[in-house]
N, C-alpha and C. Protein backbone atom coordinates (compact mmCIF):
# COMPACT_ATOMS: atom_id res chain seq x y z
N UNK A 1 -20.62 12.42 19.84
CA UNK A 1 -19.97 12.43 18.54
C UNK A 1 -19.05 11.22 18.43
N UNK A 2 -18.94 10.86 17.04
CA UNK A 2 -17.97 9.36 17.10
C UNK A 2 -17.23 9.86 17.31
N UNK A 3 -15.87 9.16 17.60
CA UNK A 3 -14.66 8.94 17.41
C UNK A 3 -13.72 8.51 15.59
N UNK A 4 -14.90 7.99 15.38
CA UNK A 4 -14.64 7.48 13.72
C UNK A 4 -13.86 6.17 13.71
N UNK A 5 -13.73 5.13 12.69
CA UNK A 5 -13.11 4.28 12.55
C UNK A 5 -12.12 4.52 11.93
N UNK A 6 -10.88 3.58 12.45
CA UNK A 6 -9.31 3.18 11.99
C UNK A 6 -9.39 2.48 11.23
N UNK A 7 -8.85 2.54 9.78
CA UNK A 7 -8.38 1.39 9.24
C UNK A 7 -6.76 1.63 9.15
N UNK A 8 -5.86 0.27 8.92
CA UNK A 8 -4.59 0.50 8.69
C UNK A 8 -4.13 -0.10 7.64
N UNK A 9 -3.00 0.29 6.87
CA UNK A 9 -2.40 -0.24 5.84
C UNK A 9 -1.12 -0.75 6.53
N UNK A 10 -0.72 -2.05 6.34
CA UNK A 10 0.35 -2.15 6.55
C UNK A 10 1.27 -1.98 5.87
N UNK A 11 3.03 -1.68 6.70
CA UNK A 11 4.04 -1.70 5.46
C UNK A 11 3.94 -2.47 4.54
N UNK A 12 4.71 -2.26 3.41
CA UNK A 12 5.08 -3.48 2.49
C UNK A 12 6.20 -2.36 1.68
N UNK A 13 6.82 -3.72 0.93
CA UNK A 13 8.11 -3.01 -0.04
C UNK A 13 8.81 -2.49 0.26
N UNK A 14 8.73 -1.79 2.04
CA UNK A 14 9.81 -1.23 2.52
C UNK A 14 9.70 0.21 2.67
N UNK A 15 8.40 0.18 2.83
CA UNK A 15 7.46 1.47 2.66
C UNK A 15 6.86 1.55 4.00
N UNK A 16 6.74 2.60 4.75
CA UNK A 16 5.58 2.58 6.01
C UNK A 16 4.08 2.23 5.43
N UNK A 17 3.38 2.03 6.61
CA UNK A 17 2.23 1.63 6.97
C UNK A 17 1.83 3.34 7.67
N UNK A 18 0.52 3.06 6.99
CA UNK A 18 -0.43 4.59 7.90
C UNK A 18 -1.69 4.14 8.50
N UNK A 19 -2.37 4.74 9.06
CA UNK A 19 -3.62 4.82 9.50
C UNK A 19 -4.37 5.60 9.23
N UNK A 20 -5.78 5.90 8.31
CA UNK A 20 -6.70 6.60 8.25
C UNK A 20 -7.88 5.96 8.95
N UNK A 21 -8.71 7.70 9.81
CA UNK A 21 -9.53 7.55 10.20
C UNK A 21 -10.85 7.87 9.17
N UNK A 22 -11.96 7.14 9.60
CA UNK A 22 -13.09 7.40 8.54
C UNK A 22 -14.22 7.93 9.80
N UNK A 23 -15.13 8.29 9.38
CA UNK A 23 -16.39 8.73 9.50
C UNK A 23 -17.24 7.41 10.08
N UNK A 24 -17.20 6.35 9.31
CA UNK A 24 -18.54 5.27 9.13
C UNK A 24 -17.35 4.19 9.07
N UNK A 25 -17.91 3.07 9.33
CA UNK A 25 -16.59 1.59 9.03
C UNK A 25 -16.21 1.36 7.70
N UNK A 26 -15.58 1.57 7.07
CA UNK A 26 -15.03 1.80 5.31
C UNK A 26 -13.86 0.62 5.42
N UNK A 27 -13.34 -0.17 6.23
CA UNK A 27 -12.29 -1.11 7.07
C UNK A 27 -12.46 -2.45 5.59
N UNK A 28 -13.45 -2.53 5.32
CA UNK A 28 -13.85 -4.27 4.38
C UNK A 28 -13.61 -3.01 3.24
N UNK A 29 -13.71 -2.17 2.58
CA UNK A 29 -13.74 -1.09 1.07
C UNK A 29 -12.61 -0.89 1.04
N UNK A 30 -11.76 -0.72 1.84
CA UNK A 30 -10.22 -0.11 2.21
C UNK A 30 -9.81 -1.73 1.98
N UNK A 31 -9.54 -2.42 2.81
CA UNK A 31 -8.89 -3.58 1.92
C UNK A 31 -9.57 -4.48 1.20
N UNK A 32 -10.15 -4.18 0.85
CA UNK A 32 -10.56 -4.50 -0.84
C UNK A 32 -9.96 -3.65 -2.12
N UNK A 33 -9.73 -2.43 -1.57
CA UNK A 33 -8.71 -1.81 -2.47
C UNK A 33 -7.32 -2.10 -2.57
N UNK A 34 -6.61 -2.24 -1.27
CA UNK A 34 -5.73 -2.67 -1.04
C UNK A 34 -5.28 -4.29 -1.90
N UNK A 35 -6.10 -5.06 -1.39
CA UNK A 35 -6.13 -6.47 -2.00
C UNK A 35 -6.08 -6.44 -3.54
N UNK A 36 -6.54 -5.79 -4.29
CA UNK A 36 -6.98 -5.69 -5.56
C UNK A 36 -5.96 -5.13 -6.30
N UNK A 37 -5.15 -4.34 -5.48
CA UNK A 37 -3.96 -3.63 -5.77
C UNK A 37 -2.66 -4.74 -5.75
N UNK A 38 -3.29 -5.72 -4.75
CA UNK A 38 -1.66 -6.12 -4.87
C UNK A 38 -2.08 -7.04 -5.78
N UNK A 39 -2.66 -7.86 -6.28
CA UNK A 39 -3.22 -8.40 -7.15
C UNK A 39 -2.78 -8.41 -8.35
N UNK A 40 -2.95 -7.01 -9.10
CA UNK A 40 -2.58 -6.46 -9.96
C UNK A 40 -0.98 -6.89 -9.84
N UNK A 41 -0.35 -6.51 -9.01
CA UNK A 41 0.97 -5.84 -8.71
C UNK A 41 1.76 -7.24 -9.40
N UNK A 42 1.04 -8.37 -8.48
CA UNK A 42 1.70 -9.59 -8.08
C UNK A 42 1.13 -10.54 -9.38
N UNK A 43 0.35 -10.15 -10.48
CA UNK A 43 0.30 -10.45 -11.48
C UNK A 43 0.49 -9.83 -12.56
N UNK A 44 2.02 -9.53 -13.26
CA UNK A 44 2.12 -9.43 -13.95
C UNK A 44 1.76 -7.71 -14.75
N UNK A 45 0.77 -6.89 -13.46
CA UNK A 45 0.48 -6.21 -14.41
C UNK A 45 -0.67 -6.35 -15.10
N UNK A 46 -1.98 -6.89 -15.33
CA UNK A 46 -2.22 -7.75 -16.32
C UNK A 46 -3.21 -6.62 -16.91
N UNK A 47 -3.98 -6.01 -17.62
CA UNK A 47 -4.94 -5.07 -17.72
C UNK A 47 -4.45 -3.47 -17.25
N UNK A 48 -5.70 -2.65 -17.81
CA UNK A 48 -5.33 -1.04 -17.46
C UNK A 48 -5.64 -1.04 -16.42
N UNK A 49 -4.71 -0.95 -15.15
CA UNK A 49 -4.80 -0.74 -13.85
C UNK A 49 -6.05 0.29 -13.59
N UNK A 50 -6.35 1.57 -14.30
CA UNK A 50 -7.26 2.60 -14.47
C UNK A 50 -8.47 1.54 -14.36
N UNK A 51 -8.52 0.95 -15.04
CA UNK A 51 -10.18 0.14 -15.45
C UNK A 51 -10.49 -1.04 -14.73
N UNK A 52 -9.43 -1.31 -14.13
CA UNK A 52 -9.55 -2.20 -12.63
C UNK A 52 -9.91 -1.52 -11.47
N UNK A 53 -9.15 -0.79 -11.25
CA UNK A 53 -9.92 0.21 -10.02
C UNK A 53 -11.45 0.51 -10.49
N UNK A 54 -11.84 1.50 -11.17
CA UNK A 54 -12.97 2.00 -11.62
C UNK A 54 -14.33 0.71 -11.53
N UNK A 55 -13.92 -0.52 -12.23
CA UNK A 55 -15.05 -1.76 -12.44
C UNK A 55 -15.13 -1.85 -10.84
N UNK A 56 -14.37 -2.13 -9.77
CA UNK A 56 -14.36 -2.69 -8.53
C UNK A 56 -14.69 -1.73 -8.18
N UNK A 57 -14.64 -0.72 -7.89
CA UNK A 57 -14.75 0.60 -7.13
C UNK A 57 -16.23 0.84 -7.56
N UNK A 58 -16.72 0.97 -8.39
CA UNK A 58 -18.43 1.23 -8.73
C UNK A 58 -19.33 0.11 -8.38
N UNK A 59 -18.93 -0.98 -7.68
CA UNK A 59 -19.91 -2.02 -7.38
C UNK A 59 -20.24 -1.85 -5.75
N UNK A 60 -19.55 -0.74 -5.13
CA UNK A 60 -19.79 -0.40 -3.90
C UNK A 60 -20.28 0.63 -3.70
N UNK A 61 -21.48 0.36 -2.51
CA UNK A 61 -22.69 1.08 -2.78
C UNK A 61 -22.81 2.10 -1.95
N UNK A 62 -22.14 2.94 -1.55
CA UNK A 62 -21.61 4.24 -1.10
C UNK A 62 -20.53 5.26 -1.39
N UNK A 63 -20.73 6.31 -1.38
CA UNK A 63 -19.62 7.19 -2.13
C UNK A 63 -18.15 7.38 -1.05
N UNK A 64 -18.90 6.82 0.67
CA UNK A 64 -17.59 6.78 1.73
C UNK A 64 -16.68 5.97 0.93
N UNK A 65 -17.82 4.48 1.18
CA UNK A 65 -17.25 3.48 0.40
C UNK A 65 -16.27 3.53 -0.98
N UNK A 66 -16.73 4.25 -1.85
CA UNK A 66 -16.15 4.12 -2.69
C UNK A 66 -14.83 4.60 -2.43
N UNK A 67 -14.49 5.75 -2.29
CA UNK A 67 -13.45 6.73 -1.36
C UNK A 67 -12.76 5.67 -1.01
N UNK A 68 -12.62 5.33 0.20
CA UNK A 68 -11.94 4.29 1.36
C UNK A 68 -11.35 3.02 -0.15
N UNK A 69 -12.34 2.52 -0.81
CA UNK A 69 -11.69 1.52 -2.14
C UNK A 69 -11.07 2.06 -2.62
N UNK A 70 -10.67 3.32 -3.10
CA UNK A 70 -9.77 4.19 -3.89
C UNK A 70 -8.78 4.07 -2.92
N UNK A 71 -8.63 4.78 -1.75
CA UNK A 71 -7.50 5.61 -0.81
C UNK A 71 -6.55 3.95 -0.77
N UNK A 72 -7.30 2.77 -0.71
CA UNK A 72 -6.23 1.59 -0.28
C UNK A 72 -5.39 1.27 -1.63
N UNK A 73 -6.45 1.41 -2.60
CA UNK A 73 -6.13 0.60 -4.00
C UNK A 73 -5.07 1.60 -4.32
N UNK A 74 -4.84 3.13 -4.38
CA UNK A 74 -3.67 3.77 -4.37
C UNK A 74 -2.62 4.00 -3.53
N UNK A 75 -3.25 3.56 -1.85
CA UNK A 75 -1.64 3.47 -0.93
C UNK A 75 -0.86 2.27 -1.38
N UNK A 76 -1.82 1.55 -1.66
CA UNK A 76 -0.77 -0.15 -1.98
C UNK A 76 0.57 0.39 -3.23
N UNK A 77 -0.62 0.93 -4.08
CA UNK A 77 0.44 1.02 -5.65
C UNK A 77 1.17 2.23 -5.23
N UNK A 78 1.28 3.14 -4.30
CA UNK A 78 2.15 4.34 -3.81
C UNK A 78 3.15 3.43 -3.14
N UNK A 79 2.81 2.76 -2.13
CA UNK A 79 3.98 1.75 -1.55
C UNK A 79 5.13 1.35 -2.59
N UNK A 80 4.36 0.60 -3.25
CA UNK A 80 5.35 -0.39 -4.41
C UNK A 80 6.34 0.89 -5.33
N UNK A 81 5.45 1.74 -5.59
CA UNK A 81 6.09 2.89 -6.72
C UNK A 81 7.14 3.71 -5.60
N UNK A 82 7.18 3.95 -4.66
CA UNK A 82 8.01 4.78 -3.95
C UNK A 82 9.20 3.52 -2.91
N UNK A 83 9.20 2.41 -2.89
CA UNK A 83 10.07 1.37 -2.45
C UNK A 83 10.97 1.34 -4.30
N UNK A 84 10.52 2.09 -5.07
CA UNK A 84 11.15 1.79 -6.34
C UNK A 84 12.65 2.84 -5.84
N UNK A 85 12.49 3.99 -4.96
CA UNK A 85 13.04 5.09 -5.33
C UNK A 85 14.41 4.87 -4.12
N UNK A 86 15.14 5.61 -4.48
CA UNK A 86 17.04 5.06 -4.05
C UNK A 86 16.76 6.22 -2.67
């Protein structure tokens, strides 16, 4: 039986860093979510964050995959939104 793969998020904003384990290597889907997130973050905002995830997230061709693009693209923006809080 595997062991499963690690991917990690690192801190940022002053926020911890976690580690999820996956099933299958999801490691390149996971920061691609991540990346895409800060992206957003570090521009302005620019578009419905909703319809950025969703366009990027459906061009990957597994449902792990897709998953693992979600879980980063929302730890990043959980980071930033909870480094907001006193």
């Amino acid at each position: 039986m595997s062991k499963g793969i690690m991917t990690c998020l690192l801190p940022h904003d002053g926020h911890p860093g976690m580690e999820i384990i996956w099933a299958a290597d999801c490691r390149q889907a996971f920061n691609q979510g991540v990346k895409l997130a800060q992206t957003w973050l570090d521009n302005a905002r620019s578009g419905w964050l909703w319809a950025i995830m969703i366009a990027e997230r459906d061009l990957l061709p597994c449902a792990m995959e897709r998953r693992a693009f979600e879980v980063g693209f929302l730890s990043r923006i959980h980071q930033r939104i909870c480094s907001r809080q006193p």
